[in-house]
C-alpha atoms as a PDB file:
ATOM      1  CA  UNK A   1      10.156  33.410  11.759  1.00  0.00           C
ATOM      2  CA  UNK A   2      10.912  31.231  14.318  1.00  0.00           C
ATOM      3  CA  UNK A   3       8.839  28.086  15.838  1.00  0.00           C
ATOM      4  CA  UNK A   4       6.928  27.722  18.685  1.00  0.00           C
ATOM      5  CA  UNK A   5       7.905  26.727  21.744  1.00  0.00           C
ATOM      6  CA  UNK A   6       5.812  24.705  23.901  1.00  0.00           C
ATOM      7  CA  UNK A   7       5.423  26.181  27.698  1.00  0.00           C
ATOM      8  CA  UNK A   8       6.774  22.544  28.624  1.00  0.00           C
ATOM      9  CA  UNK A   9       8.192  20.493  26.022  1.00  0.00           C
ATOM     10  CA  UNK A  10       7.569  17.120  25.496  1.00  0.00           C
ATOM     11  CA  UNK A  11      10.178  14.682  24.257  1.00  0.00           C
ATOM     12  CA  UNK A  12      10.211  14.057  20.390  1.00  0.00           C
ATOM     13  CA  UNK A  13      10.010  10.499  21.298  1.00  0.00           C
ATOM     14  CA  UNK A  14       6.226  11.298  23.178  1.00  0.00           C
ATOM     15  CA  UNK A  15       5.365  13.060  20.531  1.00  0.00           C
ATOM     16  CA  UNK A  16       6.013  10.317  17.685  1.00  0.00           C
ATOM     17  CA  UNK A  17       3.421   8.220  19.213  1.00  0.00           C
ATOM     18  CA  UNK A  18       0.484   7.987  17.154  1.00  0.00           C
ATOM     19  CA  UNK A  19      -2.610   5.468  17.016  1.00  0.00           C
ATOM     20  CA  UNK A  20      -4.208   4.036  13.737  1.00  0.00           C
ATOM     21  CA  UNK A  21      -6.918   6.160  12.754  1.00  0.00           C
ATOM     22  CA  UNK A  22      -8.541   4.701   9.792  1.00  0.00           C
ATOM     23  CA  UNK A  23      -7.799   0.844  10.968  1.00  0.00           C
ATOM     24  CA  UNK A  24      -8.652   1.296  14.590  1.00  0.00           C
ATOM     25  CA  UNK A  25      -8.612  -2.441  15.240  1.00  0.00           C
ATOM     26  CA  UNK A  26      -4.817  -2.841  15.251  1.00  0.00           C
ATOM     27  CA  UNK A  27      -4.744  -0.533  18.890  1.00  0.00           C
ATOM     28  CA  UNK A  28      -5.911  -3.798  20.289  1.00  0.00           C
ATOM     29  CA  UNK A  29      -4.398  -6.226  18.503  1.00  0.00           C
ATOM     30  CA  UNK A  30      -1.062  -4.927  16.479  1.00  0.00           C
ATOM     31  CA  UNK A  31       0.271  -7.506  14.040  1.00  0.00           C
ATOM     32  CA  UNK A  32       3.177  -5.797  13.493  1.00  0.00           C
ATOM     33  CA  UNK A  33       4.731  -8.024  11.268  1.00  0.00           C
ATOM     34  CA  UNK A  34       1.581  -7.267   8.543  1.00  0.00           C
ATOM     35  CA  UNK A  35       0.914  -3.901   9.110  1.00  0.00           C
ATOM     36  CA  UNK A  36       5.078  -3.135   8.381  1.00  0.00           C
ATOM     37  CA  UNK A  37       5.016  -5.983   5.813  1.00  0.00           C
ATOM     38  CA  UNK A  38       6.337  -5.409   2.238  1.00  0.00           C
ATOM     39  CA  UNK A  39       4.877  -8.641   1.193  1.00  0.00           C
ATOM     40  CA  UNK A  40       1.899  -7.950  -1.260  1.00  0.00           C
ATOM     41  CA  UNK A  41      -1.643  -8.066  -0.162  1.00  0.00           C
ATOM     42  CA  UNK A  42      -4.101 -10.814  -1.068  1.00  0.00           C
ATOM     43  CA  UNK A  43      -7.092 -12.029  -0.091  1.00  0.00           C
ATOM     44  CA  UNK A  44      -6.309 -13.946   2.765  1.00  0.00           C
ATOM     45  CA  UNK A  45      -4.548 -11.233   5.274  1.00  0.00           C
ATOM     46  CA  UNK A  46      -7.282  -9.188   3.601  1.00  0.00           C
ATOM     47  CA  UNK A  47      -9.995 -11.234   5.009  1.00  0.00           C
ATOM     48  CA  UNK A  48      -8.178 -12.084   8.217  1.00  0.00           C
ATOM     49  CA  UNK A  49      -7.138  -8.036   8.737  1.00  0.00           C
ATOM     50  CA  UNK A  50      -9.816  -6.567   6.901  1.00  0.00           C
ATOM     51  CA  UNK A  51     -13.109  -8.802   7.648  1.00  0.00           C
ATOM     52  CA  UNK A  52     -15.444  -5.670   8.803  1.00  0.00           C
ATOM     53  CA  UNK A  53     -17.691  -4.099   6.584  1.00  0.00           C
ATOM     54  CA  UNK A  54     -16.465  -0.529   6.462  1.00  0.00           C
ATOM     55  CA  UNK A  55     -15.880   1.297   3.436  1.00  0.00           C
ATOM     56  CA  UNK A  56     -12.437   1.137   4.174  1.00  0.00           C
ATOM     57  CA  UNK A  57     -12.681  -2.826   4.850  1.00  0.00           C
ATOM     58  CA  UNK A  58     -14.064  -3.142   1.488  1.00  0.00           C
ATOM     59  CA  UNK A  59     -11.734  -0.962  -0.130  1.00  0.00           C
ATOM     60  CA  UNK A  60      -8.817  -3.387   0.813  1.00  0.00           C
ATOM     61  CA  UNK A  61     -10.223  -6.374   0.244  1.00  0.00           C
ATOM     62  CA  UNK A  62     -11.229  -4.678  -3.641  1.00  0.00           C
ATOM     63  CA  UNK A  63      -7.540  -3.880  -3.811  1.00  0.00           C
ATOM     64  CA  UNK A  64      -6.387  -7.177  -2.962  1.00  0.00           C
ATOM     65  CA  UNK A  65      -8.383  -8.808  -5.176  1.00  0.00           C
ATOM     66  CA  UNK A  66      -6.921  -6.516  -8.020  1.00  0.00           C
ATOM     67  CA  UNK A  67      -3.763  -5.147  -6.975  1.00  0.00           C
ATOM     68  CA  UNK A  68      -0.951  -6.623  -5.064  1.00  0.00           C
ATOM     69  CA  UNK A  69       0.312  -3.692  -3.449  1.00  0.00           C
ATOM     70  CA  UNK A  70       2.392  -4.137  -0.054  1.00  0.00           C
ATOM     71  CA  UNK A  71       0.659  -4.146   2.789  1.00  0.00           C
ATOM     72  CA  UNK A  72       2.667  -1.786   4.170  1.00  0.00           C
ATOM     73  CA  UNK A  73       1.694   0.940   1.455  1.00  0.00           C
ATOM     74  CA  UNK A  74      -2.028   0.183   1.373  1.00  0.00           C
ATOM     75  CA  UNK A  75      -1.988   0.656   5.106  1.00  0.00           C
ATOM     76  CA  UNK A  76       0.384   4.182   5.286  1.00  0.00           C
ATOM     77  CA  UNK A  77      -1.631   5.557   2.632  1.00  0.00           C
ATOM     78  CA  UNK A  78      -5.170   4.900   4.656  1.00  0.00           C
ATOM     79  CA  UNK A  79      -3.448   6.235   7.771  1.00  0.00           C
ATOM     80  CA  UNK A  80      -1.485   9.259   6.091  1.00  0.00           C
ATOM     81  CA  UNK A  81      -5.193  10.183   4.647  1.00  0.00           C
ATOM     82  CA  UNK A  82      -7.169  10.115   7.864  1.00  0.00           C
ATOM     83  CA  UNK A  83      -4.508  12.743   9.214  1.00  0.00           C
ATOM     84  CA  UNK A  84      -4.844  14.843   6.381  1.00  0.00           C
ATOM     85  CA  UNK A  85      -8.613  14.721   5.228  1.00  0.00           C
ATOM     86  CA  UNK A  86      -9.544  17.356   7.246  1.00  0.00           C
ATOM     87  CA  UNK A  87      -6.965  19.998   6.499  1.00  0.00           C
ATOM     88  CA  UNK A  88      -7.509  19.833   2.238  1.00  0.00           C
ATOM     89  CA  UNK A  89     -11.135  20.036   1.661  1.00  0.00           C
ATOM     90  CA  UNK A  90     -11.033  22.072  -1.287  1.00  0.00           C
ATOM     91  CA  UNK A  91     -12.495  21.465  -4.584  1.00  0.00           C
ATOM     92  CA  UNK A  92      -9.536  20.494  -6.189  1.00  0.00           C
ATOM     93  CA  UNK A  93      -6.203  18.191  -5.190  1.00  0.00           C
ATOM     94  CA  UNK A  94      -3.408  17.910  -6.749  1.00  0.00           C
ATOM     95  CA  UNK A  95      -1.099  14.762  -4.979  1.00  0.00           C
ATOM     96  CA  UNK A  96       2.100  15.190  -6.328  1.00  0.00           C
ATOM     97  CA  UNK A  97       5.114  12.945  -6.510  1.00  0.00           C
ATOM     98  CA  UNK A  98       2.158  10.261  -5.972  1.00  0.00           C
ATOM     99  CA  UNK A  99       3.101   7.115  -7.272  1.00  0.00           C
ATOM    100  CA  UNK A 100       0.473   4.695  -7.290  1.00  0.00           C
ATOM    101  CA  UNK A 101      -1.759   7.456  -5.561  1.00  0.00           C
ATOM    102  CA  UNK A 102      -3.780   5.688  -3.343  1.00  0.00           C
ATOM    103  CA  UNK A 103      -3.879   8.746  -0.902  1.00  0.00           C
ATOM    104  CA  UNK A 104      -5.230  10.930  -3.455  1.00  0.00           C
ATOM    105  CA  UNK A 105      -7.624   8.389  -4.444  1.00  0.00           C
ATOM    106  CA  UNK A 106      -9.112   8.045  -1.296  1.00  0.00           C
ATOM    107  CA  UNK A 107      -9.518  11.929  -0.627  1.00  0.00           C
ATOM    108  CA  UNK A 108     -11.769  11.606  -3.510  1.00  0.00           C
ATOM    109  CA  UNK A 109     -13.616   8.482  -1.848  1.00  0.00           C
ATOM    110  CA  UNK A 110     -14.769   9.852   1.238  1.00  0.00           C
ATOM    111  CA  UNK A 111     -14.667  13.353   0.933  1.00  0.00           C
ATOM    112  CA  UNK A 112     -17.473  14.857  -0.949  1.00  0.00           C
ATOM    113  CA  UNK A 113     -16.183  18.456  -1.306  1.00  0.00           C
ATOM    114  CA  UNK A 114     -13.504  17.219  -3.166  1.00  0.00           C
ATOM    115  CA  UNK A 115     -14.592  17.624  -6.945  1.00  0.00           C
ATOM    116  CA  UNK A 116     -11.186  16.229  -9.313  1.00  0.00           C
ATOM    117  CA  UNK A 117      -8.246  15.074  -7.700  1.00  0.00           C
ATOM    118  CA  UNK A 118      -4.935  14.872  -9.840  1.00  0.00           C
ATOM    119  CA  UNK A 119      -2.286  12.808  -9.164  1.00  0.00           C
ATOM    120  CA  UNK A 120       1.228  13.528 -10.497  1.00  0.00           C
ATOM    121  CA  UNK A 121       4.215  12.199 -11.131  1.00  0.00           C
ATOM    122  CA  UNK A 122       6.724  11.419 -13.456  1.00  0.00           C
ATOM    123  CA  UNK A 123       5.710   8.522 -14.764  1.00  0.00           C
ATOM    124  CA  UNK A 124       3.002   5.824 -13.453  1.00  0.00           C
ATOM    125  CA  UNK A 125       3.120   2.335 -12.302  1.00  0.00           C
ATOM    126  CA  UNK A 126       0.577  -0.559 -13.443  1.00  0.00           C
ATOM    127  CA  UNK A 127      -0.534  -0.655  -9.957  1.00  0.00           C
ATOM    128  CA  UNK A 128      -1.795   2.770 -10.243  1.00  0.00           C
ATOM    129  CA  UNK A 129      -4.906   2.436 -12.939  1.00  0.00           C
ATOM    130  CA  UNK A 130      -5.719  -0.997 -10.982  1.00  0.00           C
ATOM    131  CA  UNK A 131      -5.922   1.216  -7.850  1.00  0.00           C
ATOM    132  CA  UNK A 132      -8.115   3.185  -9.335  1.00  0.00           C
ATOM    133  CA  UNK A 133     -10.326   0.480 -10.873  1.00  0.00           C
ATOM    134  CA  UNK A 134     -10.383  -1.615  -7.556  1.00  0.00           C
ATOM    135  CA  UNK A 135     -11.930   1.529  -6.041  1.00  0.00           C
ATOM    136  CA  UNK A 136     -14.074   2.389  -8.280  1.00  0.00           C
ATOM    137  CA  UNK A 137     -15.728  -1.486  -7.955  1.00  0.00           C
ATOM    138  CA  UNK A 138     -16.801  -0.418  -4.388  1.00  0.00           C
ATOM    139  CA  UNK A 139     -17.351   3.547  -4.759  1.00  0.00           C
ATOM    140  CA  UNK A 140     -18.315   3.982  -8.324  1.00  0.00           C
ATOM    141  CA  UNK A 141     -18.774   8.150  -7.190  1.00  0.00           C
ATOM    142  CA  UNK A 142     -15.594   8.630  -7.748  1.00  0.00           C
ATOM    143  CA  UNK A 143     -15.353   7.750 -11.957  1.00  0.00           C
ATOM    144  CA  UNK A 144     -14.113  10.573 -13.778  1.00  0.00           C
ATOM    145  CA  UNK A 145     -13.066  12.564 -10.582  1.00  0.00           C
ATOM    146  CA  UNK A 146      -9.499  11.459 -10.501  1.00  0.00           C
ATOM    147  CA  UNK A 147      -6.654  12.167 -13.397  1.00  0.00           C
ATOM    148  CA  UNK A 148      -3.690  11.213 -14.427  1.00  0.00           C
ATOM    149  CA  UNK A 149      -0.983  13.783 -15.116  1.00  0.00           C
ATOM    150  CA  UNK A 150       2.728  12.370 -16.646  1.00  0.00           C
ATOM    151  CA  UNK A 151       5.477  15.253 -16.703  1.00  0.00           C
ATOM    152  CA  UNK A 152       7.699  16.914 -14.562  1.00  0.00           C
ATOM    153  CA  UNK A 153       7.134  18.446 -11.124  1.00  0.00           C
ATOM    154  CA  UNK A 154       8.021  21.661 -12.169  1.00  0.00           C
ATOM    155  CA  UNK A 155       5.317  21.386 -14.836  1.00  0.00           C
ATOM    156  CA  UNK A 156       2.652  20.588 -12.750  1.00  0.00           C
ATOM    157  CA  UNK A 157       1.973  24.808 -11.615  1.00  0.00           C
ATOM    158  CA  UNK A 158       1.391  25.831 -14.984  1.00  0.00           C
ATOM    159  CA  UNK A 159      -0.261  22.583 -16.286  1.00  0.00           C
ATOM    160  CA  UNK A 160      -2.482  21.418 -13.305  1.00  0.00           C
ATOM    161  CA  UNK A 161      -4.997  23.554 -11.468  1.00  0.00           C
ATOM    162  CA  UNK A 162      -5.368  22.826  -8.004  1.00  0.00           C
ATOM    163  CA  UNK A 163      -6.532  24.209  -4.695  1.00  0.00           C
ATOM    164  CA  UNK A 164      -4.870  22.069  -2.090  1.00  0.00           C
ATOM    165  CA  UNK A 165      -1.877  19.886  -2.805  1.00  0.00           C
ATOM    166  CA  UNK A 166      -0.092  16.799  -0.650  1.00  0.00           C
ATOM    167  CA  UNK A 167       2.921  14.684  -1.258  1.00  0.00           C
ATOM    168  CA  UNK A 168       3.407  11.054   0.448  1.00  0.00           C
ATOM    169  CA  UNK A 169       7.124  10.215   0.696  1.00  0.00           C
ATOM    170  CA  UNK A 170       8.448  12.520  -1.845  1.00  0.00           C
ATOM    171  CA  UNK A 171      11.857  11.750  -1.611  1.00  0.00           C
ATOM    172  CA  UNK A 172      14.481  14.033  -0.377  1.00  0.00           C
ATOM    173  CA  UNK A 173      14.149  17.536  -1.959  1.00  0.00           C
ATOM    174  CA  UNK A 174      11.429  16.449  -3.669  1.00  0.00           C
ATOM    175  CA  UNK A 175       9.280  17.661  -0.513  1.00  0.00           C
ATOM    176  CA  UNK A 176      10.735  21.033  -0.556  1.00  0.00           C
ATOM    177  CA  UNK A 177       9.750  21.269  -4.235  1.00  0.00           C
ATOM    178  CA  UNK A 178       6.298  20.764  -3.439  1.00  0.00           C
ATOM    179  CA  UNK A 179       6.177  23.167  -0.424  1.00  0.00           C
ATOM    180  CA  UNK A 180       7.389  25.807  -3.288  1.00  0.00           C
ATOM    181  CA  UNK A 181       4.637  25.109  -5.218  1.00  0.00           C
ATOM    182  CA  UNK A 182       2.166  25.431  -2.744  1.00  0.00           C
ATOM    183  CA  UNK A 183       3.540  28.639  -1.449  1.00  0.00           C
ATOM    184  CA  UNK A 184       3.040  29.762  -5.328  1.00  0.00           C
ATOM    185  CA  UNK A 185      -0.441  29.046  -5.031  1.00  0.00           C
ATOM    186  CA  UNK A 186      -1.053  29.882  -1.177  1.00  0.00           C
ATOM    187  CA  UNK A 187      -2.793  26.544  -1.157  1.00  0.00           C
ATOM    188  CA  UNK A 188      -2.882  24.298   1.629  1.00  0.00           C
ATOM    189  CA  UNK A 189      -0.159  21.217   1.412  1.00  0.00           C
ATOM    190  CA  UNK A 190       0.528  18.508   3.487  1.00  0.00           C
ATOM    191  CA  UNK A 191       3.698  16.258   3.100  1.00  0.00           C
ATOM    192  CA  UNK A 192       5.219  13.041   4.465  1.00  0.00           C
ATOM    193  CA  UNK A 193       8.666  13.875   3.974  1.00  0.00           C
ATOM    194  CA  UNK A 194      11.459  10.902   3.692  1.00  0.00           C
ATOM    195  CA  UNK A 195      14.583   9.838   2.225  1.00  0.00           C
ATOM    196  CA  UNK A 196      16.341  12.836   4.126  1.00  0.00           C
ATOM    197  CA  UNK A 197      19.956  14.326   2.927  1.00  0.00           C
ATOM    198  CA  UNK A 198      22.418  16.456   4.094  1.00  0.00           C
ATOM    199  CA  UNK A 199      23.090  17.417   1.286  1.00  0.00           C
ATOM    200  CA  UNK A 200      20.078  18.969   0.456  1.00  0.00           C
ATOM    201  CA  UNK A 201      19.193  19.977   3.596  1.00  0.00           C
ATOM    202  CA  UNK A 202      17.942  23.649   4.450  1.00  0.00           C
ATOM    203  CA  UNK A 203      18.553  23.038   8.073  1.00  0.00           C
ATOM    204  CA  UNK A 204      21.805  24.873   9.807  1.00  0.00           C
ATOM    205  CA  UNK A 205      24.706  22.485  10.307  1.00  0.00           C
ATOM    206  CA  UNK A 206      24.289  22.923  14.530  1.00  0.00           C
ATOM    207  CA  UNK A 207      20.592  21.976  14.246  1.00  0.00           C
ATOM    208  CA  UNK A 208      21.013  18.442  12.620  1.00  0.00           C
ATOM    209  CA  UNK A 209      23.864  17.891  15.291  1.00  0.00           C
ATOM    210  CA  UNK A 210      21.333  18.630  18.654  1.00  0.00           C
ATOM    211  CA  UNK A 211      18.050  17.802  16.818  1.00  0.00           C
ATOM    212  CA  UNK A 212      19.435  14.702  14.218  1.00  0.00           C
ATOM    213  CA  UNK A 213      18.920  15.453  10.118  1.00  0.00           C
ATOM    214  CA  UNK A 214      15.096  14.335  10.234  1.00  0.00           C
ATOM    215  CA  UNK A 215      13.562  16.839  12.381  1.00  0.00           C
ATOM    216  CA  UNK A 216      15.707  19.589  11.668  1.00  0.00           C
ATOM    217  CA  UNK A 217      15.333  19.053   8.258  1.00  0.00           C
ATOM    218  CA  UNK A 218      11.693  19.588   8.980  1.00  0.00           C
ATOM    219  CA  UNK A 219      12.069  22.164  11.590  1.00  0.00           C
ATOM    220  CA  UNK A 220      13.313  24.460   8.926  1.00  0.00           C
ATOM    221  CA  UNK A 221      10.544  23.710   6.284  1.00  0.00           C
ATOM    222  CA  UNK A 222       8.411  24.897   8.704  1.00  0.00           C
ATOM    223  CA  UNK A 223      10.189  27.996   9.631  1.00  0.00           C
ATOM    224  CA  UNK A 224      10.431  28.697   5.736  1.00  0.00           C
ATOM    225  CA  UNK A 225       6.122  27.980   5.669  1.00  0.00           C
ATOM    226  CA  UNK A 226       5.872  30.217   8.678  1.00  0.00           C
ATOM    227  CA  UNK A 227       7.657  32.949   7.105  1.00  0.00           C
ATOM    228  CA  UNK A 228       5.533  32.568   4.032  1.00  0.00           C
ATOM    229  CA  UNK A 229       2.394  32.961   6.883  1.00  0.00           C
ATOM    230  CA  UNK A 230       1.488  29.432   6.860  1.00  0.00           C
ATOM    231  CA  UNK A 231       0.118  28.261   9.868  1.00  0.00           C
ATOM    232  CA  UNK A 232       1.929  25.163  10.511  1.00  0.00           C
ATOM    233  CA  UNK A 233       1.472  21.490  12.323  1.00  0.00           C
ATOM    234  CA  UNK A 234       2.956  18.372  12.686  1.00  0.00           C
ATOM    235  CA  UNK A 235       0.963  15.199  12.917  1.00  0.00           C
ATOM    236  CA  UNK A 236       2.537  11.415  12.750  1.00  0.00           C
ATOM    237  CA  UNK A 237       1.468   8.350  11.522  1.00  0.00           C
ATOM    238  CA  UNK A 238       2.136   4.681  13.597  1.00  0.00           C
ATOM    239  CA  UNK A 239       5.628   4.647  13.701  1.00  0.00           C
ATOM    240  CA  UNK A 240       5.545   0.813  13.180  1.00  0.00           C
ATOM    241  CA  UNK A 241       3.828   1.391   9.759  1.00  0.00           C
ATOM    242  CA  UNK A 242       7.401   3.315   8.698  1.00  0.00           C
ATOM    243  CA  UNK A 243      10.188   5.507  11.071  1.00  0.00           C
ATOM    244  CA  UNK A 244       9.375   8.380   8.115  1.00  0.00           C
ATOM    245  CA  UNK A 245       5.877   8.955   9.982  1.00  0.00           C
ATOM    246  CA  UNK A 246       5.831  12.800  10.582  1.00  0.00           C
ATOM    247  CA  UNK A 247       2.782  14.610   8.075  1.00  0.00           C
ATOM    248  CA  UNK A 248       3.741  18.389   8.061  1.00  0.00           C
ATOM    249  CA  UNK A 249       0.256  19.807   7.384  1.00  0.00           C
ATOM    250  CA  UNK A 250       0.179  23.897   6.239  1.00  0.00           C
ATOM    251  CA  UNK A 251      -2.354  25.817   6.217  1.00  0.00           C
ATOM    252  CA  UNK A 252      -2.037  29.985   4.600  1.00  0.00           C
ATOM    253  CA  UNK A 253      -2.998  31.905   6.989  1.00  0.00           C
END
């Protein structure tokens, strides 16, 4: 299966460029030097950044009151939702390799058709259950609709029932792992790849020399999804918040 070809390619570089969708304020005004931070957040960048009184203001300012995150993770997470939200509404999620889970915490925030959301991983950090309180401070709708699930990836099929799945930065191979679970299920997934290897690589040796290991590391996930019949697209996040920004979103056809 091969890709697409667009009647008149643009450059990748064109096609990296992406706004902020859930934080539309920083397309006028970028601080670059917060949004990119690594510094924790606390209250006072999250009253100077985060002032309006949006649900997804308030959700900040509840984790920096509770959680000090960085900046830079609190923001990727809102953005790398927005570009996903629309392509998982099923009843249940299962956000794998998740960390502190933040993305699959605010899936089951704002989107109503989401019933349980499960995050997975190997093992948890603190920061995750005072995510999840923090949250539930300013969207108490969402108690008892997210779980916790400690094991092994390869677990998570016959242990966790799910009807749309998404991974945020699973590193390396990790992605591809995900996209096989998924294609188990014929579930919609969408994944933020990073960390990428040539060693573990499924792209051929002459497409990471033209195309560089990142994209063809990604071109040939998606020619594996499109074989599977996925229906496949790629969406980005602001490249300032991290160079890793490309979402793969799949869809079974």
């Amino acid at each position: 299966m091969s890709l697409t070809v667009l009647a008149n390619p643009l450059p990748m570089e064109s096609l990296r460029i992406a706004s902020f969708k859930a934080f539309s304020q920083f397309n006028k005004r970028l601080p670059a030097s917060v949004v990119a931070s690594h510094y924790g957040l606390d209250l006072r960048l999250a009253d100077r950044f985060f002032a309006g009184d949006s649900l997804h203001c308030k959700i900040v300012r509840s984790l920096a009151e509770d959680v000090s995150l960085p900046i830079k993770e609190v923001v990727e997470s809102f953005e790398v939702f927005q570009v996903v939200r629309r392509d998982l509404r099923s009843p249940i999620i299962a956000d794998l390799c998740c960390g502190h889970g933040l993305v699959g915490m605010l899936l089951a925030v704002f989107e109503r058709r989401i019933e349980t959301v499960h995050l997975c991983d190997a093992r948890f950090p603190q920061s995750s259950a005072k995510c999840l309180q923090a949250i539930e401070k300013v969207a108490p709708w969402i108690q008892g609709r997210v779980h916790h699930h400690a094991g092994k990836l390869k677990d998570v099929g016959g242990e966790v029932p799910f009807t749309s799945a998404l991974a945020t930065h699973a590193c390396g191979n990790l992605t591809d792992k995900c996209l096989e679970l998924a294609i188990e299920r014929r579930c919609p997934i969408a994944v933020t790849p990073c960390c990428y290897s040539r060693r573990t690589s499924l792209a051929p040796p002459v497409l990471v020399r033209e195309l560089g290991l990142d994209t063809a590391s990604d071109a040939a996930r998606t020619c594996r999804l499109e074989g599977e019949g996925y229906l496949v697209k790629w969406k980005y996040i602001p490249e300032v918040i991290s160079p890793m920004n490309r979402v793969i979103v799949a869809i079974a056809s």
